[in-house]
N, C-alpha and C. Protein backbone atom coordinates (compact mmCIF):
# COMPACT_ATOMS: atom_id res chain seq x y z
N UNK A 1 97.07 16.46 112.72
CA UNK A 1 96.24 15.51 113.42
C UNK A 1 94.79 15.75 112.99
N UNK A 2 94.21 14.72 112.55
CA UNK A 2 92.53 14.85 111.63
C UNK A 2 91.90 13.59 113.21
N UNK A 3 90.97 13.98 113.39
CA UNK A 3 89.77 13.26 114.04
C UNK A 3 89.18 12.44 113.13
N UNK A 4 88.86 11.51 113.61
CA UNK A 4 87.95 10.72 112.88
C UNK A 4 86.92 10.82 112.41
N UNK A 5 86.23 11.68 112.80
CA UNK A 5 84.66 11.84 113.37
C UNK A 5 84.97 13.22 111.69
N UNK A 6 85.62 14.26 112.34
CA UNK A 6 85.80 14.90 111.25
C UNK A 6 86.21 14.50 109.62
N UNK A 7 87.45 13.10 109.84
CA UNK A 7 87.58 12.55 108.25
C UNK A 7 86.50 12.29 107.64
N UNK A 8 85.41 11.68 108.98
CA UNK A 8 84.31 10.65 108.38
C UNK A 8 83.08 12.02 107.42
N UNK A 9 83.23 13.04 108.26
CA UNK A 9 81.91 13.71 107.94
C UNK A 9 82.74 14.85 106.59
N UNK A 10 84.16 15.16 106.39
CA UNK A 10 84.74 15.87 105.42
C UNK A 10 84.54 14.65 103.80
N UNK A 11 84.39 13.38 104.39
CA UNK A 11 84.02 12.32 103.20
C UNK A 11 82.65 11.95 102.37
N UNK A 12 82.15 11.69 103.38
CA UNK A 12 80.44 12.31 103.56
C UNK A 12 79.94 13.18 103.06
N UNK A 13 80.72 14.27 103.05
CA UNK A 13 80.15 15.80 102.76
C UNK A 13 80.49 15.64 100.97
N UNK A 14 81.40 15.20 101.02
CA UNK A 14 82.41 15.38 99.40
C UNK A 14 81.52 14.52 98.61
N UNK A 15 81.29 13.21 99.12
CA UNK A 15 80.69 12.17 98.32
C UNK A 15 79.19 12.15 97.88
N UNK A 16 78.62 12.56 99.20
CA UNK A 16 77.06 12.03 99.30
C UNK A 16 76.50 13.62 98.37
N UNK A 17 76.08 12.94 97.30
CA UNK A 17 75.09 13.87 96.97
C UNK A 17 73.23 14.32 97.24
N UNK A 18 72.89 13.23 97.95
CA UNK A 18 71.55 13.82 97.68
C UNK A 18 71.58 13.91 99.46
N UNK A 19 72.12 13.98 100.17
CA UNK A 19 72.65 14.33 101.90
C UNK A 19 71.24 13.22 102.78
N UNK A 20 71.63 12.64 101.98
CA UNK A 20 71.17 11.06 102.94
C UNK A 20 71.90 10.62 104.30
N UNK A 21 73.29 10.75 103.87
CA UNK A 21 74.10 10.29 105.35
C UNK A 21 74.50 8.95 104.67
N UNK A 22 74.47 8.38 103.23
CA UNK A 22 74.65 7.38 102.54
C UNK A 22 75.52 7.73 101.61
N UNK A 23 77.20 6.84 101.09
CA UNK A 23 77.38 6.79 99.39
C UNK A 23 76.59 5.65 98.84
N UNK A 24 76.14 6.39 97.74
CA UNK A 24 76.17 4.71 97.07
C UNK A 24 76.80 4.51 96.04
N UNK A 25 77.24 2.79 96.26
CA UNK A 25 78.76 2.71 95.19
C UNK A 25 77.88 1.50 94.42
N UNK A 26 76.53 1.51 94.16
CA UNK A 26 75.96 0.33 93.64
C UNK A 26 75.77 0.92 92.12
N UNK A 27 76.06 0.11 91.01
CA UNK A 27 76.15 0.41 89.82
C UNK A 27 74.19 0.60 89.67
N UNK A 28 73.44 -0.07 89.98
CA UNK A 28 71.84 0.18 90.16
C UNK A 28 71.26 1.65 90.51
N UNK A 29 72.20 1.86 91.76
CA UNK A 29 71.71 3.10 92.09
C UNK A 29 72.43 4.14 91.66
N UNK A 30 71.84 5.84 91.91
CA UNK A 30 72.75 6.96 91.49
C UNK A 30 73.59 6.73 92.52
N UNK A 31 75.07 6.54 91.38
CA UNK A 31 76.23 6.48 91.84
C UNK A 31 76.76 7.80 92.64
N UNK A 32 77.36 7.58 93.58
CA UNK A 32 77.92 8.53 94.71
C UNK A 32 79.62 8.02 94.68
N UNK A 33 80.11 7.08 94.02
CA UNK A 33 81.73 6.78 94.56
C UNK A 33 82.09 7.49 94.12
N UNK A 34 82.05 8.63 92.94
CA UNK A 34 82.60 9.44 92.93
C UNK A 34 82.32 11.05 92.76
N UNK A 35 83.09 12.11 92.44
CA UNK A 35 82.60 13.91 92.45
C UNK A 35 83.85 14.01 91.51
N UNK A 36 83.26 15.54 90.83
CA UNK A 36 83.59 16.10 89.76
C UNK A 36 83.35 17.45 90.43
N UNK A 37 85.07 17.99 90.20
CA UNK A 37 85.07 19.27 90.78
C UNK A 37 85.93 20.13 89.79
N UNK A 38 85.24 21.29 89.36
CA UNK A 38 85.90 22.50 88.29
C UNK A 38 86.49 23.18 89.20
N UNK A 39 87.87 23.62 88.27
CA UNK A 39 88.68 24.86 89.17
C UNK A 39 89.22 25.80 88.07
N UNK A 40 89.08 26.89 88.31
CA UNK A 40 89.52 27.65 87.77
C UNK A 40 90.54 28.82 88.28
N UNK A 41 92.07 29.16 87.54
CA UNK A 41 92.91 29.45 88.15
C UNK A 41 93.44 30.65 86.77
N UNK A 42 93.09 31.71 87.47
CA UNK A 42 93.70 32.64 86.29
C UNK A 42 95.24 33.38 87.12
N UNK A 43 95.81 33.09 86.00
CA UNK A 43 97.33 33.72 85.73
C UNK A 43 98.18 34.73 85.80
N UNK A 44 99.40 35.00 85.29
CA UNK A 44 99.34 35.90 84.95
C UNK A 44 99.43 36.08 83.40
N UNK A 45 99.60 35.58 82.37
CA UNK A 45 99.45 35.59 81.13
C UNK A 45 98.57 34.18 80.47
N UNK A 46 97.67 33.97 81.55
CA UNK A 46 96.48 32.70 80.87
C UNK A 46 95.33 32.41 81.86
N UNK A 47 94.78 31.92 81.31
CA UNK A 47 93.71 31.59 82.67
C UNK A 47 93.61 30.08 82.50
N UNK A 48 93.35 29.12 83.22
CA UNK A 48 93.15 27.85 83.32
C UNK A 48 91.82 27.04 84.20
N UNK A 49 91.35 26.18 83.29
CA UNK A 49 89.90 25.64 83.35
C UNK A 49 90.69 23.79 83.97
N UNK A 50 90.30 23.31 85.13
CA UNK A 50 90.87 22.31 84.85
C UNK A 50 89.49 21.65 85.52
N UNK A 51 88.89 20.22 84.94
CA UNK A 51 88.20 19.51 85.22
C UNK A 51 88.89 18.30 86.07
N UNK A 52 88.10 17.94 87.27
CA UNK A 52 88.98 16.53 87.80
C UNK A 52 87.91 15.52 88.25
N UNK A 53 87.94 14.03 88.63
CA UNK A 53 86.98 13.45 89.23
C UNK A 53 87.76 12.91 89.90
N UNK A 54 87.17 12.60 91.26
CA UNK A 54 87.78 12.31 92.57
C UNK A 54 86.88 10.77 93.00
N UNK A 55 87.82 10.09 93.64
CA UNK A 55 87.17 8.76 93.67
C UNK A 55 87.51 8.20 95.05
N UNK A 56 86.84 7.60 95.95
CA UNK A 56 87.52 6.33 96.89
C UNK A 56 86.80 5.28 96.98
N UNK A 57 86.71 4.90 95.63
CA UNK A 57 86.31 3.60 95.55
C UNK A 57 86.92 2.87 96.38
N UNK A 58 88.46 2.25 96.42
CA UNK A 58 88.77 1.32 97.21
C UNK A 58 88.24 1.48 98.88
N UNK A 59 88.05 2.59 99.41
CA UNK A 59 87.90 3.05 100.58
C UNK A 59 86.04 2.44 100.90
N UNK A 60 85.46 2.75 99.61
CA UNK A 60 84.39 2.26 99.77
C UNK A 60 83.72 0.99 99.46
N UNK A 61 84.42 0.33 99.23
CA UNK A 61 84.35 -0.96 98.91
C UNK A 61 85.13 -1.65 100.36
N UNK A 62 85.86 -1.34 100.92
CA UNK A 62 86.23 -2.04 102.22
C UNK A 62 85.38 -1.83 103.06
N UNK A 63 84.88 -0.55 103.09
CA UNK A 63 83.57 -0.03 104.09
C UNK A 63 82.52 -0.65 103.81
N UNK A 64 82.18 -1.44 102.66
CA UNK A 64 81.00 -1.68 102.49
C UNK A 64 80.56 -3.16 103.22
N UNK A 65 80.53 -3.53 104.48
CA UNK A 65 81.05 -4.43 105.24
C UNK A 65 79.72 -5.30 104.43
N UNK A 66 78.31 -4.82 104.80
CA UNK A 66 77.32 -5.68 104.77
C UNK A 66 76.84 -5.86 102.80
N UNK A 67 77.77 -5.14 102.32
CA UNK A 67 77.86 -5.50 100.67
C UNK A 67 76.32 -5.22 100.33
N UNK A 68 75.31 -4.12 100.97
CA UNK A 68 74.12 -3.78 100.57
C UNK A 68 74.67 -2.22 99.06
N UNK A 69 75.74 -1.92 98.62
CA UNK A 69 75.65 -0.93 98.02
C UNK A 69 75.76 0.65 98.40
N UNK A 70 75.92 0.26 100.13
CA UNK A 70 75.20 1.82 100.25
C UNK A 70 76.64 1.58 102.07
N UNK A 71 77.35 2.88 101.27
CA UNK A 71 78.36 3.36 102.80
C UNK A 71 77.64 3.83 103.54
N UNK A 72 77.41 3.70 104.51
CA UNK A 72 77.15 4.39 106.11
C UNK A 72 78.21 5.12 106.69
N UNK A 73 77.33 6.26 107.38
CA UNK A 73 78.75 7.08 108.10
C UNK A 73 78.99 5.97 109.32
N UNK A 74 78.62 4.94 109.54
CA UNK A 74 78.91 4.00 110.73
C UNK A 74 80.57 2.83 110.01
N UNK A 75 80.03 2.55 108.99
CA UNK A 75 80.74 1.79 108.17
C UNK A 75 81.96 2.34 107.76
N UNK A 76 81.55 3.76 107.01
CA UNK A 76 83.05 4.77 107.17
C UNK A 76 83.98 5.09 108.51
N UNK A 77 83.30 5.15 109.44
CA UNK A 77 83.88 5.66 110.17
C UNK A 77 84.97 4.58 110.89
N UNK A 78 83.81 3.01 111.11
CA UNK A 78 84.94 2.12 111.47
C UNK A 78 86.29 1.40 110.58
N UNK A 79 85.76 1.69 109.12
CA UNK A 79 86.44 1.80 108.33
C UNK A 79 88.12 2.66 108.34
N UNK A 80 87.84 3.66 108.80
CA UNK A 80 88.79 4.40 109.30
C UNK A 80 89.49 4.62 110.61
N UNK A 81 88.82 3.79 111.24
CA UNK A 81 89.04 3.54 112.74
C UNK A 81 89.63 2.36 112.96
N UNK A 82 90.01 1.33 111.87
CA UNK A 82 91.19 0.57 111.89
C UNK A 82 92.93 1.21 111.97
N UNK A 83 92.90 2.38 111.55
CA UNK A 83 93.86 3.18 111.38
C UNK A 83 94.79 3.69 112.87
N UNK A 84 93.69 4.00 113.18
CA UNK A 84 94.05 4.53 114.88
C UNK A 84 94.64 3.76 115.66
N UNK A 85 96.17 3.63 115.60
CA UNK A 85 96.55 2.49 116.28
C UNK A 85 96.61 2.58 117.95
N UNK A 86 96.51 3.82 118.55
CA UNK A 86 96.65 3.94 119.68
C UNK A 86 95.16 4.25 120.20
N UNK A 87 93.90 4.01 119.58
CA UNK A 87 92.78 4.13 120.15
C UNK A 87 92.25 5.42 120.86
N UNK A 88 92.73 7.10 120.45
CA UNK A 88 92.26 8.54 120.78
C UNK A 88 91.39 8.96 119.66
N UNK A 89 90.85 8.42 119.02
CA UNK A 89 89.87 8.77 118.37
C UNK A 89 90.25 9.75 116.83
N UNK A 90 92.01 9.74 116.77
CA UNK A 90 92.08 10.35 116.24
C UNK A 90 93.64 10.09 115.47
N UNK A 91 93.74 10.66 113.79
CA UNK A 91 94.90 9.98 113.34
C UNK A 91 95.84 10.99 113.13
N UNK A 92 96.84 10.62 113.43
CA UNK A 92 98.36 11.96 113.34
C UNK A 92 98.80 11.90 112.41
N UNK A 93 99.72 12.42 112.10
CA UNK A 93 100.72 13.00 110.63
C UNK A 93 102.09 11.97 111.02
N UNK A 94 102.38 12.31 111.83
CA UNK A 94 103.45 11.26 112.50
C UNK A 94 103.82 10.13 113.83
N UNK A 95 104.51 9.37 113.11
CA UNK A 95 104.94 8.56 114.24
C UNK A 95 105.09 8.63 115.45
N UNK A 96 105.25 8.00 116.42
CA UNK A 96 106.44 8.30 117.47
C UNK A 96 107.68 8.85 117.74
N UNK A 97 108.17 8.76 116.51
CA UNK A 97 109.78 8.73 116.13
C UNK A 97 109.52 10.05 114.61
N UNK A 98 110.74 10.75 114.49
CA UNK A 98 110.93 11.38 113.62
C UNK A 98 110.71 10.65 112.17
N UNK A 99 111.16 9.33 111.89
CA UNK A 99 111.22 8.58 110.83
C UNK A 99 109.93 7.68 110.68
N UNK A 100 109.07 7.42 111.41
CA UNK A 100 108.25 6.56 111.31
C UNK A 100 106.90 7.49 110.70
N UNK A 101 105.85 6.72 109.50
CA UNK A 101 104.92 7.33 109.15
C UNK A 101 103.87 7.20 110.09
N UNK A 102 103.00 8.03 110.17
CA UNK A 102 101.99 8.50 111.18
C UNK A 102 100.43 7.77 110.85
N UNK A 103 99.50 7.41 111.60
CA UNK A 103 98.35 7.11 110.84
C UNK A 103 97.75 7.37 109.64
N UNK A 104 97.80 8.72 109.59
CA UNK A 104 97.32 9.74 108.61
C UNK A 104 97.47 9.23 106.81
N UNK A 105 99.14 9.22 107.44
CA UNK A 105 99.87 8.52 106.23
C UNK A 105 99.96 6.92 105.40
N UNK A 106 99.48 6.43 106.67
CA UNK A 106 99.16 4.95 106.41
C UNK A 106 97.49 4.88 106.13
N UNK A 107 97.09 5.75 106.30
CA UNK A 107 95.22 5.63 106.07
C UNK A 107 95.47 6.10 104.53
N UNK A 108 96.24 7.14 104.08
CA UNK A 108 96.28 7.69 102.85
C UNK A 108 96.89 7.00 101.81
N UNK A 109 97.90 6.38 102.47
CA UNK A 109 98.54 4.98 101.24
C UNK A 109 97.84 3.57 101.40
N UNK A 110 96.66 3.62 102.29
CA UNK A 110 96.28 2.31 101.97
C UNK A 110 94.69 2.65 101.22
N UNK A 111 94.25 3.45 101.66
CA UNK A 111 93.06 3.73 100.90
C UNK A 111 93.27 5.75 99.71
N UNK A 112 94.04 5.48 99.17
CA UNK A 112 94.28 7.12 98.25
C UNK A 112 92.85 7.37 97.47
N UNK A 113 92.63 8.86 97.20
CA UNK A 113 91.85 9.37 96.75
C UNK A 113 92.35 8.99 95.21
N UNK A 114 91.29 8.70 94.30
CA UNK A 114 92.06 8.73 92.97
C UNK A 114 91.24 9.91 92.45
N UNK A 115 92.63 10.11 91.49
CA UNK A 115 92.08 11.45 90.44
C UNK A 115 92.12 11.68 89.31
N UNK A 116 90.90 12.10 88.62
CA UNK A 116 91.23 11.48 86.78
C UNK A 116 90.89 12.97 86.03
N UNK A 117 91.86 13.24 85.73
CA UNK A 117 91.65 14.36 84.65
C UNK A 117 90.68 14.36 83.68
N UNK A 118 89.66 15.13 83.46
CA UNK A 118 88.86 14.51 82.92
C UNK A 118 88.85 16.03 81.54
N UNK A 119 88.98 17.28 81.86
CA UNK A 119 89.41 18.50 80.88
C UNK A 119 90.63 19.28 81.58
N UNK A 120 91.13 19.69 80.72
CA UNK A 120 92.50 20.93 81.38
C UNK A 120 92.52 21.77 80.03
N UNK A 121 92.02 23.06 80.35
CA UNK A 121 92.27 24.30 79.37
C UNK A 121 93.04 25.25 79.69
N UNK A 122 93.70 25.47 78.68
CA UNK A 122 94.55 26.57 79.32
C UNK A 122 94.04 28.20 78.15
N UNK A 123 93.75 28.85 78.68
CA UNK A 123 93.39 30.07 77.80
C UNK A 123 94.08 32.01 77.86
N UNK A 124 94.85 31.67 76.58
CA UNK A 124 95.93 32.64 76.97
C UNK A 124 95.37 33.78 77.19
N UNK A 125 96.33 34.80 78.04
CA UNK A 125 95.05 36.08 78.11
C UNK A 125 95.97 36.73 76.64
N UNK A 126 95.01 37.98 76.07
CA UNK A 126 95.64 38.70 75.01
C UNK A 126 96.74 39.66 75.29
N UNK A 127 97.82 39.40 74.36
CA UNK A 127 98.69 40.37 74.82
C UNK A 127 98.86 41.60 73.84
N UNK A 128 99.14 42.40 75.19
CA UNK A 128 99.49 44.06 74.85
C UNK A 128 100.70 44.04 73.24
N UNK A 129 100.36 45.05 72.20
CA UNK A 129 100.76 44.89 71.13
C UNK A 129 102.32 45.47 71.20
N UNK A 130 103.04 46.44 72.36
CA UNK A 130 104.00 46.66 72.48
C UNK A 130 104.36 46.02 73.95
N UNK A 131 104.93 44.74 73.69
CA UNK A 131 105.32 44.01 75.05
C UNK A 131 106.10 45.05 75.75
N UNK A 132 106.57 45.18 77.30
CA UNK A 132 106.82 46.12 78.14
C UNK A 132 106.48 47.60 78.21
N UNK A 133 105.80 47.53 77.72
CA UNK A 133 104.89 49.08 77.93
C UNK A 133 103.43 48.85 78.58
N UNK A 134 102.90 50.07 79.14
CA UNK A 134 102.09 49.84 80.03
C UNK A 134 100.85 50.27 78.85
N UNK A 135 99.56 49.52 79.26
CA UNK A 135 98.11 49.58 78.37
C UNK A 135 97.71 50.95 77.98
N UNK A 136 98.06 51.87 78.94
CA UNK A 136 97.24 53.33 79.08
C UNK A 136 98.27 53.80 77.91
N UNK A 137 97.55 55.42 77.28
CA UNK A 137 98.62 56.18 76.23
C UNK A 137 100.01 56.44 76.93
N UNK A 138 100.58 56.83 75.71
CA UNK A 138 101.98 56.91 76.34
C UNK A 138 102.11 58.14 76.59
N UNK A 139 101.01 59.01 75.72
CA UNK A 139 100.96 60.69 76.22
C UNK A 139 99.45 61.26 76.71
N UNK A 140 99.44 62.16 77.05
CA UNK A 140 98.64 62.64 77.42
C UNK A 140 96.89 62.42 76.43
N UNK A 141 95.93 62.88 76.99
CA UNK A 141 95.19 62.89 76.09
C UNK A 141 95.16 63.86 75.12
N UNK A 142 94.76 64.48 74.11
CA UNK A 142 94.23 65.59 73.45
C UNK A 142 93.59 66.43 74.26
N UNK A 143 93.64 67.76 74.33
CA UNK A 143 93.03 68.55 74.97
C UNK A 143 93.93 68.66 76.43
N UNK A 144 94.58 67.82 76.88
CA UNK A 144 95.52 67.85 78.46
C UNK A 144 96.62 69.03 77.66
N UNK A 145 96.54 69.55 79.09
CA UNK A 145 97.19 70.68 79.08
C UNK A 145 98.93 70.50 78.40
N UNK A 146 99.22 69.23 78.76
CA UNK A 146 100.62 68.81 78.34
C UNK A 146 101.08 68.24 77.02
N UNK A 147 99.61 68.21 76.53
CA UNK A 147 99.67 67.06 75.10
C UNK A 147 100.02 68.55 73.75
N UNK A 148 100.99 68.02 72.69
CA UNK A 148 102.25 68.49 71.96
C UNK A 148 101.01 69.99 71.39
N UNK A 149 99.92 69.38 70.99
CA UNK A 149 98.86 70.46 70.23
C UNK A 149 98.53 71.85 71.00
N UNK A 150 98.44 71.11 72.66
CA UNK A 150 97.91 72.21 73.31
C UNK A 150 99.02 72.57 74.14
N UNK A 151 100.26 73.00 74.00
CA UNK A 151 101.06 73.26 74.83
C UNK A 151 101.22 74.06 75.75
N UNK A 152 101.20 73.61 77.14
CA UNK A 152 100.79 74.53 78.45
C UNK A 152 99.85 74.87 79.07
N UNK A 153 99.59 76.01 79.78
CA UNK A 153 98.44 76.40 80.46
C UNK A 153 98.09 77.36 79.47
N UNK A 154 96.51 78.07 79.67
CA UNK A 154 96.05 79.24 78.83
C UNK A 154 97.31 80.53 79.07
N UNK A 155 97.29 80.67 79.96
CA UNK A 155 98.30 81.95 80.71
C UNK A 155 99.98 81.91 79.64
N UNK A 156 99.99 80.69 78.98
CA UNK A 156 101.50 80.49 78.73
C UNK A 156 101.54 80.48 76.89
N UNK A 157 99.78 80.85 76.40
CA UNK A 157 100.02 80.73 75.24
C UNK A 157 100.14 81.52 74.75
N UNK A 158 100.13 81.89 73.10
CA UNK A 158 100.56 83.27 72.60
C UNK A 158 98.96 83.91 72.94
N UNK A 159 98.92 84.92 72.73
CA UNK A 159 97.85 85.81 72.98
C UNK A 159 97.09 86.05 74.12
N UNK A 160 97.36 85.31 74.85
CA UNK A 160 96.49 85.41 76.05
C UNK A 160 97.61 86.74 76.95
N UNK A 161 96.92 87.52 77.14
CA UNK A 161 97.98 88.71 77.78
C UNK A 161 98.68 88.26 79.66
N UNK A 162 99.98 89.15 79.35
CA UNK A 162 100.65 88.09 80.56
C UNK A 162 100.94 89.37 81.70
N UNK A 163 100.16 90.43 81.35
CA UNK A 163 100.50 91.72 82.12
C UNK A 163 99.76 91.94 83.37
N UNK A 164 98.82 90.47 83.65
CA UNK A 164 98.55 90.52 85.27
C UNK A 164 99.41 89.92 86.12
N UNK A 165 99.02 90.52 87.55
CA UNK A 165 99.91 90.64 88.59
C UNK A 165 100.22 88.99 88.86
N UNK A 166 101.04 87.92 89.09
CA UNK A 166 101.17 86.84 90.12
C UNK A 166 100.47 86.62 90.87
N UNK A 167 99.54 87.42 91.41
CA UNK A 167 98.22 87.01 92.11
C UNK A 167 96.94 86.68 91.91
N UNK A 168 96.86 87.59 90.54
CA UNK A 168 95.69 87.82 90.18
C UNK A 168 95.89 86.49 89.25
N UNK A 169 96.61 85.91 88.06
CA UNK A 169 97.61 85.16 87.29
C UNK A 169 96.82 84.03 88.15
N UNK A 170 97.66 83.75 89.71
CA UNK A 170 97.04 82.66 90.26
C UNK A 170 95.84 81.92 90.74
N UNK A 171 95.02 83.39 90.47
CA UNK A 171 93.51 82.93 90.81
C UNK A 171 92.64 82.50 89.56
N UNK A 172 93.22 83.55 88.26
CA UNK A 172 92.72 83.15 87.10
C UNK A 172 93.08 81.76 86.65
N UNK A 173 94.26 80.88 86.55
CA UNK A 173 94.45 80.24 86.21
C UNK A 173 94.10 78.91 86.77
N UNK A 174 94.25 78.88 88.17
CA UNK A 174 93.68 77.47 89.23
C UNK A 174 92.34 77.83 89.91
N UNK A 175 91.62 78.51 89.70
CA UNK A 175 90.71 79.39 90.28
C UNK A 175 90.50 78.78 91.76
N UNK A 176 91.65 79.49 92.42
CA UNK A 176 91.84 79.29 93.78
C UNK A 176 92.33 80.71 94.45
N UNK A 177 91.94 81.55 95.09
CA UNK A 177 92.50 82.79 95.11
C UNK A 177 93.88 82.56 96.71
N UNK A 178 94.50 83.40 95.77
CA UNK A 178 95.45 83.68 97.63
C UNK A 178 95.44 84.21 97.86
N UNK A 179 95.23 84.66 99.36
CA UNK A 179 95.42 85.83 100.26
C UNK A 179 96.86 85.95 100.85
């Protein structure tokens, strides 16, 4: 369920660019019948640029009662207030009945937003050179205690003497002492 008051000023808001409280659909003046809105939607293997322009011309051309060029939120609003068949100020999604279309729906098929593609990019992201493997190394770095060159801890290599106690062993090596 949309209010009127709210369709009128969510239209208003979309259309009117210089926030007059006016469209103007006069080819003379800066045109307002329509907006141009970028979206951008990244992926998971692309990112996408899509350009659109949005229009209600027909909507504004019925509104334009006194044919001066220029919608009024007065003109919109009664414009849309033909819709309201039960007179609450406000248009529903549905009927009375499960099967019957609702104001909402009859305001939207008699006056539709049109939409014109105007760019659509699609931009792949780069892919990893061994598909299913993860970005990071597959081993350790150089110098990590685990990597093939440096194998182990100091305590576990040749020469380093192994004839201290397990205690002492544990403080030298994590330099964390236990008591």
């Amino acid at each position: 369920m949309t209010s009127i008051s709210s369709l009128t000023n969510q239209i208003i808001r979309s259309y009117d660019r210089n926030g007059d409280g006016h469209i103007a659909i006069k080819a003379g003046q800066k045109f307002e019948g329509s907006h141009v809105v970028r979206d951008f939607r990244s992926e998971f293997d692309r990112d996408v640029i899509t350009v659109t322009r949005y229009s209600h011309d027909k909507l504004f051309k019925a509104a334009d009662k006194n044919g001066d060029g220029l919608v009024s939120r007065a003109e919109l609003s009664n414009a849309i207030k033909l819709f309201d068949s039960n007179g609450d100020g406000k248009l529903t999604n549905s009927g009375p009945f499960w099967n019957r279309k609702g104001e909402l729906k009859n305001f939207d098929k008699a006056y539709p937003e049109r939409a014109e593609l105007l760019e659509h990019h699609i931009i792949p992201k780069p892919q990893h050179p061994y598909p299913g493997h993860p970005a990071y190394p597959h081993q350790p770095y150089p110098g990590h205690p685990g990597f093939p060159h440096n194998p182990g801890f100091p305590h576990q290599q040749p020469g380093f003497p192994n004839h201290f106690p397990r205690r002492a062993l544990a403080s030298v090596s994590v330099g964390v002492s236990v008591a």
